[in-house]
PDB file of N, CA and C in Angstrom:
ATOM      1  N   UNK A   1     117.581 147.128 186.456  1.00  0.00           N
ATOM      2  CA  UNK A   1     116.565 147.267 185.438  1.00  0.00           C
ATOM      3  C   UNK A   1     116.571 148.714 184.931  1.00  0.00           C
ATOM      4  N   UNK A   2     116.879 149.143 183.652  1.00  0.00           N
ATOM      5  CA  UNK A   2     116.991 150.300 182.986  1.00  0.00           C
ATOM      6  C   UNK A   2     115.556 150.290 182.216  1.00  0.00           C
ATOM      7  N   UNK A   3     114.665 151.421 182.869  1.00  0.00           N
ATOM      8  CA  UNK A   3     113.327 151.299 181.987  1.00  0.00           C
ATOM      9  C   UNK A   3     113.752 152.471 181.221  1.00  0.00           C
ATOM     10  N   UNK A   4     114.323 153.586 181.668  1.00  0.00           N
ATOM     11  CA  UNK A   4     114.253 154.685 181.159  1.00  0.00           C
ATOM     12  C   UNK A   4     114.969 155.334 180.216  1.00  0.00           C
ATOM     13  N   UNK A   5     114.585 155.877 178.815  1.00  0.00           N
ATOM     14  CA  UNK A   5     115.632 155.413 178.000  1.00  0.00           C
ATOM     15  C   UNK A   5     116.032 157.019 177.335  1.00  0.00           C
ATOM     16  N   UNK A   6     116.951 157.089 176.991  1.00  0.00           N
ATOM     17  CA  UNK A   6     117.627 158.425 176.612  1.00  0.00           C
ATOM     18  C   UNK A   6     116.547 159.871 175.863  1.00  0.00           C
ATOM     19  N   UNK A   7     115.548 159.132 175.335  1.00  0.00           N
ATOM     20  CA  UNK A   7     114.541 160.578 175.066  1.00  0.00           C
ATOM     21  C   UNK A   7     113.444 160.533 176.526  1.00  0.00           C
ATOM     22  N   UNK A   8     113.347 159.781 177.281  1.00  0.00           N
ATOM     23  CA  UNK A   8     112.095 160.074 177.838  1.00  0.00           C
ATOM     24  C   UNK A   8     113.367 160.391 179.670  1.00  0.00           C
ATOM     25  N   UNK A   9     114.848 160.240 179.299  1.00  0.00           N
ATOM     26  CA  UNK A   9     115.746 160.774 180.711  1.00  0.00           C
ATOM     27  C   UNK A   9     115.440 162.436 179.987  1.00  0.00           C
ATOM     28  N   UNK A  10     115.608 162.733 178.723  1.00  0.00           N
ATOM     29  CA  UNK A  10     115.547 163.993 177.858  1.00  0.00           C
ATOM     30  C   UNK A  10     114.542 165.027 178.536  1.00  0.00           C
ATOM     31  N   UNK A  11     113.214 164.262 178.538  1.00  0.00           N
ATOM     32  CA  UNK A  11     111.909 165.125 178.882  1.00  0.00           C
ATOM     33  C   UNK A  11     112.089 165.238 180.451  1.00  0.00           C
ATOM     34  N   UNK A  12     112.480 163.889 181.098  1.00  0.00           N
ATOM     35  CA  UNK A  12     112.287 164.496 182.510  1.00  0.00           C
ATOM     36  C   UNK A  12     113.549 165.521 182.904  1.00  0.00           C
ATOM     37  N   UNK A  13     114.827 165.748 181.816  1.00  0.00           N
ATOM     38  CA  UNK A  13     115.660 166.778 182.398  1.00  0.00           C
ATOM     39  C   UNK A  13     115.066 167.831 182.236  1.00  0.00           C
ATOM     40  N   UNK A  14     113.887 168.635 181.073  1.00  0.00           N
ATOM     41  CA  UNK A  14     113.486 169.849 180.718  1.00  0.00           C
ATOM     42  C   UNK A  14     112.458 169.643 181.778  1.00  0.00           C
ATOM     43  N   UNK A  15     111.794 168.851 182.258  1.00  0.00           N
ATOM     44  CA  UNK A  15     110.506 168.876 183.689  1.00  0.00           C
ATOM     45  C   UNK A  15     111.473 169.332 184.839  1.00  0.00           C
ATOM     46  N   UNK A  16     112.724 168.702 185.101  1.00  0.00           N
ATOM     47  CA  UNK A  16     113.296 169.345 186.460  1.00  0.00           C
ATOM     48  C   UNK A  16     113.742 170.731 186.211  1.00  0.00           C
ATOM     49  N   UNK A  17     114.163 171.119 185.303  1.00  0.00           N
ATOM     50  CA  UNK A  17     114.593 172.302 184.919  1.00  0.00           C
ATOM     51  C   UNK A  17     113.063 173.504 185.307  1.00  0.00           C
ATOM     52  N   UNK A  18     112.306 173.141 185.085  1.00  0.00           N
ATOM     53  CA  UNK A  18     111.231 174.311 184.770  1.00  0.00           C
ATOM     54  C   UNK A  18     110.250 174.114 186.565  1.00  0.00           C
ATOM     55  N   UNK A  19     110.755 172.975 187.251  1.00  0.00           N
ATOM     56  CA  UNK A  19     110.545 172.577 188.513  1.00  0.00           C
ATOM     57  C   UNK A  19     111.594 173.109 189.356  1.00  0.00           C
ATOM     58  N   UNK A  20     112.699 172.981 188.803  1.00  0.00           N
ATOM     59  CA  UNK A  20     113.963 173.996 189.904  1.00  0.00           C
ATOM     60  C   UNK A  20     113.728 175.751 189.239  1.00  0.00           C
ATOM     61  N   UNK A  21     113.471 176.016 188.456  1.00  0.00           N
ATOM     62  CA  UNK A  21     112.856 177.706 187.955  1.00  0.00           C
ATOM     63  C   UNK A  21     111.779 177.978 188.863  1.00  0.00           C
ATOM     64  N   UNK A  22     110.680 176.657 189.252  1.00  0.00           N
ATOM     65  CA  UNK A  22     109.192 177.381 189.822  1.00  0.00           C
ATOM     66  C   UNK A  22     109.601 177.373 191.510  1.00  0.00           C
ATOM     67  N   UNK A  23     110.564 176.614 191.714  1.00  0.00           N
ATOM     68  CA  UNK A  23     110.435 176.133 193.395  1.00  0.00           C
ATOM     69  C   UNK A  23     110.645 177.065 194.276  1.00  0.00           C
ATOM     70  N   UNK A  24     111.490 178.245 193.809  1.00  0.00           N
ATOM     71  CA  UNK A  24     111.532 179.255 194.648  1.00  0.00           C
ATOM     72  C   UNK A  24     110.188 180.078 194.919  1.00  0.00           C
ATOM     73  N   UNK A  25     109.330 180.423 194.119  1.00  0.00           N
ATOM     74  CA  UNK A  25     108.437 181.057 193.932  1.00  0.00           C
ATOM     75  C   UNK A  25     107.307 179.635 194.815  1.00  0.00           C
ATOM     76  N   UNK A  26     107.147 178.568 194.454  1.00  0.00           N
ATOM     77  CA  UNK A  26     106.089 177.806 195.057  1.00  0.00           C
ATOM     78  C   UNK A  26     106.826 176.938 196.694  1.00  0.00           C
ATOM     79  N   UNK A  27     107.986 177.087 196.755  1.00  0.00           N
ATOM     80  CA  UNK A  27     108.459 176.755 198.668  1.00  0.00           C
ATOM     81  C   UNK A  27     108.784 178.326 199.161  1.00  0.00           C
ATOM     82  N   UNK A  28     108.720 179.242 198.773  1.00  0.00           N
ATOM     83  CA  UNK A  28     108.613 180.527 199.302  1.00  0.00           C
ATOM     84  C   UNK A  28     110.653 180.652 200.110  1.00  0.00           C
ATOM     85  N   UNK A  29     111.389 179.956 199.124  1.00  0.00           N
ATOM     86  CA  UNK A  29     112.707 180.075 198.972  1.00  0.00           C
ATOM     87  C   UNK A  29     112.875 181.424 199.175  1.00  0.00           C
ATOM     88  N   UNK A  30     114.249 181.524 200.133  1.00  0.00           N
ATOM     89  CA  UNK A  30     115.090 183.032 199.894  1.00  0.00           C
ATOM     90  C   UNK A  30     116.277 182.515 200.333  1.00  0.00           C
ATOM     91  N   UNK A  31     116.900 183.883 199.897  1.00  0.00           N
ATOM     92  CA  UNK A  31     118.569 183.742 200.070  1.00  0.00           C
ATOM     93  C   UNK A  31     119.309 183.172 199.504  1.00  0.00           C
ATOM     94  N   UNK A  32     120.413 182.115 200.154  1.00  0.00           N
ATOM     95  CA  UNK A  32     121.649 181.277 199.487  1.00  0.00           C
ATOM     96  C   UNK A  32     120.669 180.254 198.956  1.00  0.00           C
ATOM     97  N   UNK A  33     119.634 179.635 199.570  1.00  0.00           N
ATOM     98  CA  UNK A  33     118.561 178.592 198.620  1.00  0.00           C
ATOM     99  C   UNK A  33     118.358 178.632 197.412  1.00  0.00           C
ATOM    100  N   UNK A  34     117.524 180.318 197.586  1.00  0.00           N
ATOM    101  CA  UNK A  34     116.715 180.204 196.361  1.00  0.00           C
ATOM    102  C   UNK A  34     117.995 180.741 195.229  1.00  0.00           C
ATOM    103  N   UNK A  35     118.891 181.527 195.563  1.00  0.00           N
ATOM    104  CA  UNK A  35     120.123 181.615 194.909  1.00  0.00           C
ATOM    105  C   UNK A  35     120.553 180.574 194.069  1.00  0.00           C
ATOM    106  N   UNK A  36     120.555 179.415 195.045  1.00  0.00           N
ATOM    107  CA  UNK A  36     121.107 178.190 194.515  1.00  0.00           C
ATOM    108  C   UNK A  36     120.441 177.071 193.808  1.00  0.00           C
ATOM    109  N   UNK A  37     119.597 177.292 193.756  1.00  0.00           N
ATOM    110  CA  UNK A  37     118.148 176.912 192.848  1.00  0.00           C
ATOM    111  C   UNK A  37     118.179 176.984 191.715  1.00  0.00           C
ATOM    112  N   UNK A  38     118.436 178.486 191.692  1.00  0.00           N
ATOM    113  CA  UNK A  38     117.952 179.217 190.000  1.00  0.00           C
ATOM    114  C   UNK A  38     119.506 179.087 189.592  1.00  0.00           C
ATOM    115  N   UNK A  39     120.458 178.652 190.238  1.00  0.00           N
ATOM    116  CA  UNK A  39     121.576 178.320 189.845  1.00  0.00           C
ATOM    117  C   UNK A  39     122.079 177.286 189.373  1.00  0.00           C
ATOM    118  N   UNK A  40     121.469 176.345 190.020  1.00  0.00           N
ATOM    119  CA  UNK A  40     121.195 174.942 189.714  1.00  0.00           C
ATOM    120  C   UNK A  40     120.226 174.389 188.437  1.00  0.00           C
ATOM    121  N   UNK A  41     119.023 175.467 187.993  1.00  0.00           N
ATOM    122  CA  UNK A  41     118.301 175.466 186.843  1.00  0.00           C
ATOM    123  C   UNK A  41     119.029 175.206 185.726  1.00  0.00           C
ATOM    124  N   UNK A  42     119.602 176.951 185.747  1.00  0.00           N
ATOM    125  CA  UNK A  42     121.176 176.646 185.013  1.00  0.00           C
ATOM    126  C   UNK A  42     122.001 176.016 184.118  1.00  0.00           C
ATOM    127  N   UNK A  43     122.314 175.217 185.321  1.00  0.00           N
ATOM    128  CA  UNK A  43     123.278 174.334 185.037  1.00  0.00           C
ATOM    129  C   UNK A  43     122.814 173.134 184.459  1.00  0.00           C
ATOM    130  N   UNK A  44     121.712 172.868 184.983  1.00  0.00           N
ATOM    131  CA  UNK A  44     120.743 171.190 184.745  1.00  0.00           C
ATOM    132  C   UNK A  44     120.455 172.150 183.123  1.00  0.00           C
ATOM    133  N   UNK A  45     119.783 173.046 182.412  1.00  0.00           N
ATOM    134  CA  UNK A  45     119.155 173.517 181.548  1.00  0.00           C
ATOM    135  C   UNK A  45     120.650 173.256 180.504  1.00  0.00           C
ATOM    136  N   UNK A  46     121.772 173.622 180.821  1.00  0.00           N
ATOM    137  CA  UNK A  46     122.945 173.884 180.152  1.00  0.00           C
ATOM    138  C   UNK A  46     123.247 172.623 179.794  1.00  0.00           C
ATOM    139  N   UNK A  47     123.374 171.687 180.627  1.00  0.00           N
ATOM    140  CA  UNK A  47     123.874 170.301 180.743  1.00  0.00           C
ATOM    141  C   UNK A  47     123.268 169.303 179.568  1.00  0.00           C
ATOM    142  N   UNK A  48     121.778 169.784 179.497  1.00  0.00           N
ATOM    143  CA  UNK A  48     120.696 168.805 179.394  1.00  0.00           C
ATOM    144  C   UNK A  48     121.086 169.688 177.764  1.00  0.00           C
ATOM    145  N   UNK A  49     121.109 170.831 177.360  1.00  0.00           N
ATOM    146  CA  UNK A  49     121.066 171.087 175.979  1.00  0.00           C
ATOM    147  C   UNK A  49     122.577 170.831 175.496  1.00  0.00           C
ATOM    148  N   UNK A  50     123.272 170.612 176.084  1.00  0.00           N
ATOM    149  CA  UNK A  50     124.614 170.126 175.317  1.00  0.00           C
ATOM    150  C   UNK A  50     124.872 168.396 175.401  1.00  0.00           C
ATOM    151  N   UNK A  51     124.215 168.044 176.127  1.00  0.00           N
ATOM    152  CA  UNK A  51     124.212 166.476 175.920  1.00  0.00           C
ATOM    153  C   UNK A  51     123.818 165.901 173.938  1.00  0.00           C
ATOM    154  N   UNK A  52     124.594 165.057 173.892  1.00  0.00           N
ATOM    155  CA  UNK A  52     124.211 163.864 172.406  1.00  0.00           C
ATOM    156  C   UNK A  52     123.400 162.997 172.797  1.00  0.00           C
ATOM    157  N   UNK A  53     121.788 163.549 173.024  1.00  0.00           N
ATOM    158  CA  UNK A  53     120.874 162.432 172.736  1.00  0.00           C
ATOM    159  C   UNK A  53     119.708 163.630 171.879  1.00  0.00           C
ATOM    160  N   UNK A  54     118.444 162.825 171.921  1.00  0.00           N
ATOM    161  CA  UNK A  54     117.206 163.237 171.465  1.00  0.00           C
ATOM    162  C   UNK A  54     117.213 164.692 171.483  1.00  0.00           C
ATOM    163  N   UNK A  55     116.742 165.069 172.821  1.00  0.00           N
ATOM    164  CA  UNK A  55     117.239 166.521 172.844  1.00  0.00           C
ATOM    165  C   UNK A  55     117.738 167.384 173.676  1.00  0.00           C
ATOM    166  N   UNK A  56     118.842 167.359 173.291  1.00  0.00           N
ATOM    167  CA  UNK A  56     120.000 168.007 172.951  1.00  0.00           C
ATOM    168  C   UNK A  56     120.314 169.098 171.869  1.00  0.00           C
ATOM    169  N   UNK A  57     120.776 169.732 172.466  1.00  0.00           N
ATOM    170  CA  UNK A  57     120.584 171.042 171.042  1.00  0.00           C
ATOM    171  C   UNK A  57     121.893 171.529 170.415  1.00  0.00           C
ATOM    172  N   UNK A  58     123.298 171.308 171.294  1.00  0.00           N
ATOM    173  CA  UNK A  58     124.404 171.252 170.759  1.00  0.00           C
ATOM    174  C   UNK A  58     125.254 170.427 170.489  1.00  0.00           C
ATOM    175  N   UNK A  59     124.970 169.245 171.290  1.00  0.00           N
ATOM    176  CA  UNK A  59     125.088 167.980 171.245  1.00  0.00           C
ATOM    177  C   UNK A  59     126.910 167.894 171.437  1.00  0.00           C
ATOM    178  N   UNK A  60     127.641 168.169 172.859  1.00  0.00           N
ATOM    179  CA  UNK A  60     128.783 168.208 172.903  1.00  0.00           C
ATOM    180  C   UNK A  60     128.973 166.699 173.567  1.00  0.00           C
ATOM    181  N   UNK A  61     128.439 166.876 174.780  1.00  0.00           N
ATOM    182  CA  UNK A  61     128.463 165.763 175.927  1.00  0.00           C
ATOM    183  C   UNK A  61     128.272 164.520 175.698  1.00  0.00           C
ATOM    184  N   UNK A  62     128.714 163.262 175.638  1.00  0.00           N
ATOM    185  CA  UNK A  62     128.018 161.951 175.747  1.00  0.00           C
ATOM    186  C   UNK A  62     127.089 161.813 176.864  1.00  0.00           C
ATOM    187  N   UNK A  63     125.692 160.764 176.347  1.00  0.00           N
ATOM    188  CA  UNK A  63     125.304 160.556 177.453  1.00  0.00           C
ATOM    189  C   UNK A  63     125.464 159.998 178.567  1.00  0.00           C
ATOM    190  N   UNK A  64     126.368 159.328 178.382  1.00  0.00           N
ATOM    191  CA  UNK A  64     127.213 158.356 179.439  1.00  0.00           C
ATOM    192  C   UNK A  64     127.600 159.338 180.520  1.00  0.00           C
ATOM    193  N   UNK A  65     128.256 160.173 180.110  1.00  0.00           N
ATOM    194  CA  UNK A  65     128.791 161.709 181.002  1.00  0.00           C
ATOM    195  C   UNK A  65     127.804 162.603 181.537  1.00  0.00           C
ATOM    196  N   UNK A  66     126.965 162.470 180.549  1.00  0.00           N
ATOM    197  CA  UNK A  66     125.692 163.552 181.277  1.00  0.00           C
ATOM    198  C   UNK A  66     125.477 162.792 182.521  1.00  0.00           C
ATOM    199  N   UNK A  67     125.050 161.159 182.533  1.00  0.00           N
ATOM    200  CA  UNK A  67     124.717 160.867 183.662  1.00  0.00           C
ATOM    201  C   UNK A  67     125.516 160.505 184.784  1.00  0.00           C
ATOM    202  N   UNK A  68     126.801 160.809 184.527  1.00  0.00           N
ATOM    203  CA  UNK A  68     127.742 160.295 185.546  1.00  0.00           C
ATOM    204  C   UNK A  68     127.831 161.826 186.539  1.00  0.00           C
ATOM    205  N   UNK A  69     127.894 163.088 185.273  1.00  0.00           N
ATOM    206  CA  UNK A  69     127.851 164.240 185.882  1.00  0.00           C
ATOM    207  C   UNK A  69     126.350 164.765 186.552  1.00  0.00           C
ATOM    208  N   UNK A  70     125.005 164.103 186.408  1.00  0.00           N
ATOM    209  CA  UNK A  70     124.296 163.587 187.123  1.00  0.00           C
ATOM    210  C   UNK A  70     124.604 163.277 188.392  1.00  0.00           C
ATOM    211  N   UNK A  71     125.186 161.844 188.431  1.00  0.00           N
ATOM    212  CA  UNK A  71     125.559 161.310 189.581  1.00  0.00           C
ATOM    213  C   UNK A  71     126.257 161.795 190.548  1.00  0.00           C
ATOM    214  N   UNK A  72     127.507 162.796 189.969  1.00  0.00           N
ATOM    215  CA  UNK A  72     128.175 163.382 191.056  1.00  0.00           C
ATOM    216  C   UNK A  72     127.487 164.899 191.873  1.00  0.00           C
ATOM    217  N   UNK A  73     126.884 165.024 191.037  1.00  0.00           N
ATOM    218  CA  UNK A  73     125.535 166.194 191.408  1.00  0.00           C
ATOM    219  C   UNK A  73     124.791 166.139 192.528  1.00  0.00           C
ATOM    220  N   UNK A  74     123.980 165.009 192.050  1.00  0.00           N
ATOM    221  CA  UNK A  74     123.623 164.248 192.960  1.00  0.00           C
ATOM    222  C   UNK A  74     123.791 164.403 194.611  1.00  0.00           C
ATOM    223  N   UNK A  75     125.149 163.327 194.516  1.00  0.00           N
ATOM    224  CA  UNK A  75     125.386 163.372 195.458  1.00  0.00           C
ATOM    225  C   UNK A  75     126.599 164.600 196.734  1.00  0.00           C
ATOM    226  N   UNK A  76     126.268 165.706 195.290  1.00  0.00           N
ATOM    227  CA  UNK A  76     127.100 166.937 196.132  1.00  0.00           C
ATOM    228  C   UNK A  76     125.682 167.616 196.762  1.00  0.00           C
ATOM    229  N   UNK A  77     124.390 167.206 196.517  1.00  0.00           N
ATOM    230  CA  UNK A  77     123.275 167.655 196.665  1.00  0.00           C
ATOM    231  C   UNK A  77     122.677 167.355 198.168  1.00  0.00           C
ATOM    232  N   UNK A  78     123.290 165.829 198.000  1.00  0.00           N
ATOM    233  CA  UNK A  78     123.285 165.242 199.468  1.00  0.00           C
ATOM    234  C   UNK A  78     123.869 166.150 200.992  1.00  0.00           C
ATOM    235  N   UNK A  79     125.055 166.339 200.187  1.00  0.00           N
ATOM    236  CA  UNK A  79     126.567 167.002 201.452  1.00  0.00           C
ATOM    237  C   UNK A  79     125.256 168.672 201.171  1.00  0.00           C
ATOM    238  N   UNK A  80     124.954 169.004 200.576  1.00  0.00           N
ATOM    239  CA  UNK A  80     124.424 170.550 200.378  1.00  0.00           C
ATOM    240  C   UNK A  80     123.070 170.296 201.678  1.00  0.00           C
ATOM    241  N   UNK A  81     122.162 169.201 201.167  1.00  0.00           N
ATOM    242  CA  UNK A  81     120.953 169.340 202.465  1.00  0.00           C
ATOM    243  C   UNK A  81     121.890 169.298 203.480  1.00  0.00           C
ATOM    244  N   UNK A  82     122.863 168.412 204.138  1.00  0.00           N
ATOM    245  CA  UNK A  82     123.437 168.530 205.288  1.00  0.00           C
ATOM    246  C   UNK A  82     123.535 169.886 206.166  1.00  0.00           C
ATOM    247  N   UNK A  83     124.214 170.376 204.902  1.00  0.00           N
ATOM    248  CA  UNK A  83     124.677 171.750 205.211  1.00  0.00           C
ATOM    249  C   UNK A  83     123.853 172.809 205.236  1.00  0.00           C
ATOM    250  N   UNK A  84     122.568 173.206 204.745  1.00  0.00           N
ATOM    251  CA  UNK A  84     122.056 173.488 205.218  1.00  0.00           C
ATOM    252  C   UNK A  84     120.654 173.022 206.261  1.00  0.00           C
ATOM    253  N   UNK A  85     120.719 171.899 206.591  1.00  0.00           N
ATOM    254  CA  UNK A  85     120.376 171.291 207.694  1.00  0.00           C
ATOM    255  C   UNK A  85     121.466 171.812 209.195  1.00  0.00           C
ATOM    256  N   UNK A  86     122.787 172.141 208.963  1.00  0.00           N
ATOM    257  CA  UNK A  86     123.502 172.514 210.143  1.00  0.00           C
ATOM    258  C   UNK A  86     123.303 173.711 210.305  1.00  0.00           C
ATOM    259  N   UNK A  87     123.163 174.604 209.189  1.00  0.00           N
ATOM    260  CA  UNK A  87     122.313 176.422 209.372  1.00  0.00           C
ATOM    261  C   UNK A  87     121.308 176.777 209.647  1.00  0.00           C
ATOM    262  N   UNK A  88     120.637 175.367 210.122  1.00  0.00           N
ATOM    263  CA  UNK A  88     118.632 175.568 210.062  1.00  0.00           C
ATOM    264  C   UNK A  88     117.839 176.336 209.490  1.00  0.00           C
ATOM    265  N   UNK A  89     118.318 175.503 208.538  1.00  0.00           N
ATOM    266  CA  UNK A  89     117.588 175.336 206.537  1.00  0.00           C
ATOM    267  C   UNK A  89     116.727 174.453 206.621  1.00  0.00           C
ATOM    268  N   UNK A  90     115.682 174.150 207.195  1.00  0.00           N
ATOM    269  CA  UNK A  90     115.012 172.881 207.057  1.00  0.00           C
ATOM    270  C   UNK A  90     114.738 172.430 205.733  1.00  0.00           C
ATOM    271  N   UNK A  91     113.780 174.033 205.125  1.00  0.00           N
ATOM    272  CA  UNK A  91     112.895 173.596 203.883  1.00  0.00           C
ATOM    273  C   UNK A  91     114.378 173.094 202.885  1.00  0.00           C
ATOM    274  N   UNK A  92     116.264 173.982 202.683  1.00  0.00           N
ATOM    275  CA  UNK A  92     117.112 173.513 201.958  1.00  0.00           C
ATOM    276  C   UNK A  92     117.299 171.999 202.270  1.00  0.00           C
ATOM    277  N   UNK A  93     117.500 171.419 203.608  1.00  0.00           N
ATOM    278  CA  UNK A  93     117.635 170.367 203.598  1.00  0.00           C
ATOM    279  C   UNK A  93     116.595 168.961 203.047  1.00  0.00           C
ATOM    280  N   UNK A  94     115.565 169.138 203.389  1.00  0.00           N
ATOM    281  CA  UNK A  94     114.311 168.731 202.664  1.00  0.00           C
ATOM    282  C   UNK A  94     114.615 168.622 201.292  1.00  0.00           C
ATOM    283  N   UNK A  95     114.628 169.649 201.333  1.00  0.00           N
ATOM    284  CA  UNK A  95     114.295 169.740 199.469  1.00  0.00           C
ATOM    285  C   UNK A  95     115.720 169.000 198.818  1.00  0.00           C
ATOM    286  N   UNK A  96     116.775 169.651 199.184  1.00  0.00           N
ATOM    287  CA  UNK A  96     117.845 168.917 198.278  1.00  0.00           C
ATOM    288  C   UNK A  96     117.923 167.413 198.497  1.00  0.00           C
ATOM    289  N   UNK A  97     117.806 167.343 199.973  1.00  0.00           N
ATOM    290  CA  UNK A  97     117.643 165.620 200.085  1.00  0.00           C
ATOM    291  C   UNK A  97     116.914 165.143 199.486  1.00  0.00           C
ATOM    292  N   UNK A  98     115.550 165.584 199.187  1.00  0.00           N
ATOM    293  CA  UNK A  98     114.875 164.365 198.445  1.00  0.00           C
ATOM    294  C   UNK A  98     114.571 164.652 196.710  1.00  0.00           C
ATOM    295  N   UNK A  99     115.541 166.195 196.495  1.00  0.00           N
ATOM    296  CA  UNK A  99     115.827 165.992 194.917  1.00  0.00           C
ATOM    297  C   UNK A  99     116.906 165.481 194.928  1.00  0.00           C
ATOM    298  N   UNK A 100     117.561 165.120 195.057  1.00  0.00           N
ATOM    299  CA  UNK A 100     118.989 164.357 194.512  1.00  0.00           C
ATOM    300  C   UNK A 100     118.810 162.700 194.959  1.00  0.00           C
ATOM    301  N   UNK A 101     117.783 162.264 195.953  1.00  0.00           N
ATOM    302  CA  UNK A 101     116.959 160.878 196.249  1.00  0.00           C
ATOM    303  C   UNK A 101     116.558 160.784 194.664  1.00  0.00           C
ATOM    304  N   UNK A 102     115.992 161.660 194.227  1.00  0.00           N
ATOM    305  CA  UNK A 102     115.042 161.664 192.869  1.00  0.00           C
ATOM    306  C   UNK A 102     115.685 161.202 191.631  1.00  0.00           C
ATOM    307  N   UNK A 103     117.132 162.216 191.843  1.00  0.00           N
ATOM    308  CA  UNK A 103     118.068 162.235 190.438  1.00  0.00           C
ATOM    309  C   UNK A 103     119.160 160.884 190.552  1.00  0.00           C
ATOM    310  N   UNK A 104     118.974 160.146 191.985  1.00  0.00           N
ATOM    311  CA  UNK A 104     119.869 158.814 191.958  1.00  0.00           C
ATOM    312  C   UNK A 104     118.776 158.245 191.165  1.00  0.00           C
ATOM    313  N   UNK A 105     117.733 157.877 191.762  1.00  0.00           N
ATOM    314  CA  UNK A 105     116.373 157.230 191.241  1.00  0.00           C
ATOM    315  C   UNK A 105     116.440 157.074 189.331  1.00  0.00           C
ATOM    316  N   UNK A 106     116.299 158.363 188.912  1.00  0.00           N
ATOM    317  CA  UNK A 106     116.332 158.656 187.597  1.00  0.00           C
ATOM    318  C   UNK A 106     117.617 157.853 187.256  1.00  0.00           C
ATOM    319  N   UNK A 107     119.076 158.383 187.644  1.00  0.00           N
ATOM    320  CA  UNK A 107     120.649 157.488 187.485  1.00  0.00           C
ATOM    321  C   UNK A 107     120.011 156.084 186.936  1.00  0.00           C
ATOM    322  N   UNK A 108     119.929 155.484 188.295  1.00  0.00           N
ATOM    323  CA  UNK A 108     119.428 153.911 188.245  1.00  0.00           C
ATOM    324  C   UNK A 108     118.749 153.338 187.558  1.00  0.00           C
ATOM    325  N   UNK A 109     117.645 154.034 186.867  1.00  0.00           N
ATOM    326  CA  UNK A 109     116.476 153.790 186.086  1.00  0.00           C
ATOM    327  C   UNK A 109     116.693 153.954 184.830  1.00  0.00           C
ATOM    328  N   UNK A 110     117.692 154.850 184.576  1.00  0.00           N
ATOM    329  CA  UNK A 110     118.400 155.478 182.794  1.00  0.00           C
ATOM    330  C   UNK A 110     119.367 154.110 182.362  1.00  0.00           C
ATOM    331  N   UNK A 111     119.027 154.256 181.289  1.00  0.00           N
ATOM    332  CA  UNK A 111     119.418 153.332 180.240  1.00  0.00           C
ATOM    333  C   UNK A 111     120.698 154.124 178.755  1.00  0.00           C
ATOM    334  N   UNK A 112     121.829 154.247 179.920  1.00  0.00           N
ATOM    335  CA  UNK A 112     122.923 155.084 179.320  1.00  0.00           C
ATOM    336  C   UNK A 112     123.663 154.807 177.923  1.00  0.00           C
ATOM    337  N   UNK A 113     123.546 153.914 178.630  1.00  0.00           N
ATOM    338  CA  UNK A 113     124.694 152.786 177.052  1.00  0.00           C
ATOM    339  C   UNK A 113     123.787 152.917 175.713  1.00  0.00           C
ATOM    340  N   UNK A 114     122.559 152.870 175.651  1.00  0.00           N
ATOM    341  CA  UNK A 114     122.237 153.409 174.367  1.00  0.00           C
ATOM    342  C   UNK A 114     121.931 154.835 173.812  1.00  0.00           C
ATOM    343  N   UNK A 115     123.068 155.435 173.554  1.00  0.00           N
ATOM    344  CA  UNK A 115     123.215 156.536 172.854  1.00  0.00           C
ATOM    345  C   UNK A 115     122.487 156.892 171.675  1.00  0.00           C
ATOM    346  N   UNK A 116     121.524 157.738 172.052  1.00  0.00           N
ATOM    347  CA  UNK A 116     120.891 157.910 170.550  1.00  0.00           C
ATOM    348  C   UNK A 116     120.970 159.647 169.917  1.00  0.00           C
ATOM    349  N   UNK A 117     121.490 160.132 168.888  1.00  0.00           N
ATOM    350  CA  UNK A 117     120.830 161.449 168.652  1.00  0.00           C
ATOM    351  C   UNK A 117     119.718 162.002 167.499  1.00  0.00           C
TER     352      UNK A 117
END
């Protein structure tokens, strides 16, 4: 079941974006974490404005790709809590595990095939 449809996957990419910017400052992040956070902002901020939908601001990417490159994100997000779960990272493991739980969630729920810009 695809409820979620290419402007309203749009808004929740600019909500995670400004949610991976605040998290260091509101989980009291340091180091390779919070490093990788505001790195990860980034990239989700970069991704999300070069995608061809609603908004999109350069409009390079299909959305089909945005969400596949989503998906593999994702689940490099997974192998990342691990890893810092083996450095006793709790709050990294936590957190990436159950944002990238979030961004399969979103995957599953997006409604790719209709491309709109």
């Amino acid at each position: 079941m695809r409820i979620i449809s290419s402007r309203i996957h749009g808004i929740l990419d600019y909500i995670v974006v400004i949610f991976l910017l605040a998290s260091p400052m509101l989980f009291k992040m340091e180091g390779n974490l919070c490093s990788f956070t505001y790195a990860l902002a980034a990239i989700h901020f970069l991704l999300t404005i070069l995608t061809r939908f609603e908004l999109g601001i350069i409009k390079i990417i299909t959305f089909p790709l945005h969400g596949l490159i989503e998906f593999f994100v994702a689940i490099a997000l997974i192998l990342l809590s691990f890893w810092f779960n083996k450095n006793g990272n709790s709050l990294g493991y936590h957190y990436y595990l159950y944002f990238a739980i979030a961004i399969l969630l979103v995957f599953i729920l997006t409604d790719f095939k209709k491309e709109k810009t």
